[in-house]
C-alpha atoms as a PDB file:
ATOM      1  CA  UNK A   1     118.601 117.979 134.090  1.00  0.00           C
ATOM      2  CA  UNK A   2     119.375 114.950 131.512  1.00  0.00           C
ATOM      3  CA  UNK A   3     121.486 115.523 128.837  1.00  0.00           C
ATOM      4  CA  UNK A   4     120.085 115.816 125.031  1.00  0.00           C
ATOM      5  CA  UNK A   5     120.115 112.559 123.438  1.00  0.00           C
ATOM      6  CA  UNK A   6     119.488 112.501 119.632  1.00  0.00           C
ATOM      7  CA  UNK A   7     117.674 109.568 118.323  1.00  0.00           C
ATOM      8  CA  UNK A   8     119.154 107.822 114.822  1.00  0.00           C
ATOM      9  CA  UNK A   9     116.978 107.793 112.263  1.00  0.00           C
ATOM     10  CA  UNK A  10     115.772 104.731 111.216  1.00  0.00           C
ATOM     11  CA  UNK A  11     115.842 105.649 107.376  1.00  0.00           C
ATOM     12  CA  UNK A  12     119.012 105.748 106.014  1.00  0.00           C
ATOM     13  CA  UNK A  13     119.824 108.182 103.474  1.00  0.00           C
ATOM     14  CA  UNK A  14     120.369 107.645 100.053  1.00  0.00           C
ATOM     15  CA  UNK A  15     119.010 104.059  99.904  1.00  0.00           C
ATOM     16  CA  UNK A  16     116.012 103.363  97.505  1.00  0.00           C
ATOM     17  CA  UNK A  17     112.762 101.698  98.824  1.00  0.00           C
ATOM     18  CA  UNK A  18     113.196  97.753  97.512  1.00  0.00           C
ATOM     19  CA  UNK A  19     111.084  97.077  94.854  1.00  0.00           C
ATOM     20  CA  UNK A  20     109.540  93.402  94.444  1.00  0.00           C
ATOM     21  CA  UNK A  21     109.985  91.669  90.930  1.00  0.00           C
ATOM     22  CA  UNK A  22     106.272  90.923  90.727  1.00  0.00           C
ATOM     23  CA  UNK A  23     105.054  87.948  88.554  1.00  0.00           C
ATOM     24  CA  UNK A  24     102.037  89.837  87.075  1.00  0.00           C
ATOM     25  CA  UNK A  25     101.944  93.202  85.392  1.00  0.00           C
ATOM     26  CA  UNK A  26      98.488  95.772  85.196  1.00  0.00           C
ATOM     27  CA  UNK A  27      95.820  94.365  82.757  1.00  0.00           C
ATOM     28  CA  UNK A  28      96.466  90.323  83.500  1.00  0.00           C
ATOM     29  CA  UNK A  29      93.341  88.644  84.219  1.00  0.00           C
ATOM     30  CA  UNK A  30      94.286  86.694  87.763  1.00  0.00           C
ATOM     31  CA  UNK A  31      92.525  84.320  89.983  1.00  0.00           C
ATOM     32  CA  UNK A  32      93.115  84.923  94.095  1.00  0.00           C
ATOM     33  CA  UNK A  33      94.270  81.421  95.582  1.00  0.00           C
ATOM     34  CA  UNK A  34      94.524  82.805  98.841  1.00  0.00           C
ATOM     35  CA  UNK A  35      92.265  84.695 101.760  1.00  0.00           C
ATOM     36  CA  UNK A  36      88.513  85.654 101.584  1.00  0.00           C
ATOM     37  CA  UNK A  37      88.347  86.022  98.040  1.00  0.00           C
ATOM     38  CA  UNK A  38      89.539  82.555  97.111  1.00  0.00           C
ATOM     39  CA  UNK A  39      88.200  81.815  93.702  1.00  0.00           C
ATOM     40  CA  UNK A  40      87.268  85.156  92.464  1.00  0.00           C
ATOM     41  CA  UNK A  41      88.992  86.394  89.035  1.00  0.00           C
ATOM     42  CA  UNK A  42      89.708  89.337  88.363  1.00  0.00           C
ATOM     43  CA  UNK A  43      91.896  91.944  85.881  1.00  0.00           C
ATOM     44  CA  UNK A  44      94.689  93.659  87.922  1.00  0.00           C
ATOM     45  CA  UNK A  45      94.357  97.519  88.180  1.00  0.00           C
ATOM     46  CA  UNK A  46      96.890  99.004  89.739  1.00  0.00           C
ATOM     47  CA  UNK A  47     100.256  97.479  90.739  1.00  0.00           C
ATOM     48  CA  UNK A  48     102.482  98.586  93.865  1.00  0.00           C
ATOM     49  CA  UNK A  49     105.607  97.157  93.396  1.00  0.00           C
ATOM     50  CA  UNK A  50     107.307  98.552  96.365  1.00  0.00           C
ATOM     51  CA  UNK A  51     104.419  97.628  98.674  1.00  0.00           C
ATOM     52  CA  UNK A  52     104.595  93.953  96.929  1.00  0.00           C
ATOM     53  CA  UNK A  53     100.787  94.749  96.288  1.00  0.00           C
ATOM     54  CA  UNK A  54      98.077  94.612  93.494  1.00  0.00           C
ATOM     55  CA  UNK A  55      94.648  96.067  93.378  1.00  0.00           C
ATOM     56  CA  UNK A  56      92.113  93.264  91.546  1.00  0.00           C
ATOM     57  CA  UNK A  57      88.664  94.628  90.372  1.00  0.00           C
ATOM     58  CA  UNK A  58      86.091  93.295  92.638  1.00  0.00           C
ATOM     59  CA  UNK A  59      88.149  91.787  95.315  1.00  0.00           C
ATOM     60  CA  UNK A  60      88.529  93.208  98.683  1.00  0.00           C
ATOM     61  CA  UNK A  61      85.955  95.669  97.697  1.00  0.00           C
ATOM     62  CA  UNK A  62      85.900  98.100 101.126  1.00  0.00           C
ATOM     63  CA  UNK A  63      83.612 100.928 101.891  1.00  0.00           C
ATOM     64  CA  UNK A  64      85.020 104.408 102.899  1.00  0.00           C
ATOM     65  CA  UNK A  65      83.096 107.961 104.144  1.00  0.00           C
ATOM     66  CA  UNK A  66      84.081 110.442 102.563  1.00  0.00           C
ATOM     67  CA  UNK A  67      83.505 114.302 103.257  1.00  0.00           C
ATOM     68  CA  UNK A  68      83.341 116.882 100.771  1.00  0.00           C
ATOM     69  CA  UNK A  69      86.652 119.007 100.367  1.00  0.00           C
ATOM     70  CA  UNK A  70      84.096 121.831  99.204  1.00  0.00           C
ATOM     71  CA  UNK A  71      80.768 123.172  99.855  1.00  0.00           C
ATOM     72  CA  UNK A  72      79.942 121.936  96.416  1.00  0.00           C
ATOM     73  CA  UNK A  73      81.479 118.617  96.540  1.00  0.00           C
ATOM     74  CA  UNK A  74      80.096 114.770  96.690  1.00  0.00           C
ATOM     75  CA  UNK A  75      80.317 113.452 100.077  1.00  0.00           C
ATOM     76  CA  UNK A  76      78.819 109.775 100.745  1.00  0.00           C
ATOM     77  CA  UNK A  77      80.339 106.174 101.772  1.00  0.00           C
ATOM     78  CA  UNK A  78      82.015 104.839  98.323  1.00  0.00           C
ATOM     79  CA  UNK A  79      83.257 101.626  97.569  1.00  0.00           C
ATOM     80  CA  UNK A  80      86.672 100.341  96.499  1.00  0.00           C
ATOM     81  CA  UNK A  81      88.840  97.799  95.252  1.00  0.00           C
ATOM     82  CA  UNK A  82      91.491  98.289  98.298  1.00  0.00           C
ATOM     83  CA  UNK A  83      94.939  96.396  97.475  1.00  0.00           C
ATOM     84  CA  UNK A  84      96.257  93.057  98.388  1.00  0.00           C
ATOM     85  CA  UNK A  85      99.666  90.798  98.426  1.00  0.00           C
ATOM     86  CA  UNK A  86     100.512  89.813  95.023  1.00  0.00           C
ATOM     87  CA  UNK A  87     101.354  86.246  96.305  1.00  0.00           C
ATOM     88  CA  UNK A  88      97.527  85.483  96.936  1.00  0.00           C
ATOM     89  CA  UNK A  89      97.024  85.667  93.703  1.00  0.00           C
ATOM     90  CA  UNK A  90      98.498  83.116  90.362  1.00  0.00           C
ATOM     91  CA  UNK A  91      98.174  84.122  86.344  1.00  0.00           C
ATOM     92  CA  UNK A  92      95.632  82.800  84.102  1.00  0.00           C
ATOM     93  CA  UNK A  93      96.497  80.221  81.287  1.00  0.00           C
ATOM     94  CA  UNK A  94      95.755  81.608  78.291  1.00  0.00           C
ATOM     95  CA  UNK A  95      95.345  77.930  76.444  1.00  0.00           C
ATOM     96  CA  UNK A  96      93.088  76.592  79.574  1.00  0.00           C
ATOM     97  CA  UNK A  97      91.639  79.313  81.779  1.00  0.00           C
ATOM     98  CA  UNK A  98      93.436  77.392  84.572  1.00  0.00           C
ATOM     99  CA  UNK A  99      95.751  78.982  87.230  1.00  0.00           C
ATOM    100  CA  UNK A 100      99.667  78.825  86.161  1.00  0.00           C
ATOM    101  CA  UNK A 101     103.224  79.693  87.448  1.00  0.00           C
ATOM    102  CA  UNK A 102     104.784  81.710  85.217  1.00  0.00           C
ATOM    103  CA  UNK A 103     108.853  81.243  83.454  1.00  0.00           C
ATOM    104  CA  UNK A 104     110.710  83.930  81.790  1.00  0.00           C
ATOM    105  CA  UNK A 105     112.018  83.554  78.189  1.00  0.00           C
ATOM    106  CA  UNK A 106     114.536  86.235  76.700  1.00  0.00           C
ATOM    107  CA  UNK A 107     114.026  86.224  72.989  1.00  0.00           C
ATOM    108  CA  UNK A 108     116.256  87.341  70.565  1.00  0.00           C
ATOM    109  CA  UNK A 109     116.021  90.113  69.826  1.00  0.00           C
ATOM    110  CA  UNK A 110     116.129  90.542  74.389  1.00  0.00           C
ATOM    111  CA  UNK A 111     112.824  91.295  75.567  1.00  0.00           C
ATOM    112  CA  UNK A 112     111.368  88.882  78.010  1.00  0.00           C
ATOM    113  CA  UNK A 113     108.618  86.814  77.094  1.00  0.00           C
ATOM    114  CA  UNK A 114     106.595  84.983  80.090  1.00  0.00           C
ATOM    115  CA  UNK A 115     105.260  81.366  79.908  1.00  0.00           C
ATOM    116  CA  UNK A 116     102.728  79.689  81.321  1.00  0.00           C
ATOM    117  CA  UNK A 117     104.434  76.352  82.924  1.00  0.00           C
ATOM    118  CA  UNK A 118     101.153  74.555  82.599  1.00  0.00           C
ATOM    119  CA  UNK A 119     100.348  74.629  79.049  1.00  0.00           C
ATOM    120  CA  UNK A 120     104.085  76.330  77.768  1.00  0.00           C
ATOM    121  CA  UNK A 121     101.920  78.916  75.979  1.00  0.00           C
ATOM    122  CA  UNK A 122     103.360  82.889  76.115  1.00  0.00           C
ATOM    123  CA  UNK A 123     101.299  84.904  78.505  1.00  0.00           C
ATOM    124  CA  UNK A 124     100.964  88.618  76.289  1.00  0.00           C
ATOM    125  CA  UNK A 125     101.567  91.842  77.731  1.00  0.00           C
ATOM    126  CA  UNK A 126      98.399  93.625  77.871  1.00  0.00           C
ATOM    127  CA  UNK A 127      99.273  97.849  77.869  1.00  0.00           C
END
């Protein structure tokens, strides 16, 4: 008979999941640069920082069957917006429309303020 060998887990406890310093925020309007959706714009949805992803209305729109959890309930294919990698994707300028690397400012008074390199114009935060 072979011994018991206990497998290490691969998680280590205690660490946190690494979360991505991502160079949009929810509510930017964005235009993908990369994949099948190259061209599209979009506004940004949902973020997933710890994925490194973002979720753009109307791009990689993917269909789903769903069955109802009750007797009652909707069941049906539905489509979605499913996520994608935040580097396919580059901020609007605000001054030209065009797509734009983005700097950070600190002001003052602390906050950071980003700027679109292309026209040097702050890019609001939209909440």
């Amino acid at each position: 008979m072979k011994p018991l060998v206990y497998k290490k887990s691969r998680k280590v406890r205690g660490m946190e999941p690494v979360r991505h310093k991502l160079h949009v925020a929810k509510g930017d309007t964005v235009r993908v640069i990369r994949g099948e959706a190259r061209g599209k714009e979009g506004k940004i949805l949902h973020v997933y920082p710890k994925q490194f992803r973002i979720v753009v209305e109307g791009v990689n729109v993917v269909k789903k069957h769903k069955r109802a959890t009750t007797p009652q309930g909707e069941s049906g294919i539905i489509e979605f917006p499913a996520p994608i990698a935040a580097s396919n994707v580059m901020l609007l300028d605000p001054k030209s429309g065009q797509p734009t690397r983005v700097r950070r400012r600190l002001d003052k008074d602390g906050t950071a303020e980003r700027i679109a390199i292309r026209s040097g114009q702050p890019i609001p935060r939209v909440r």
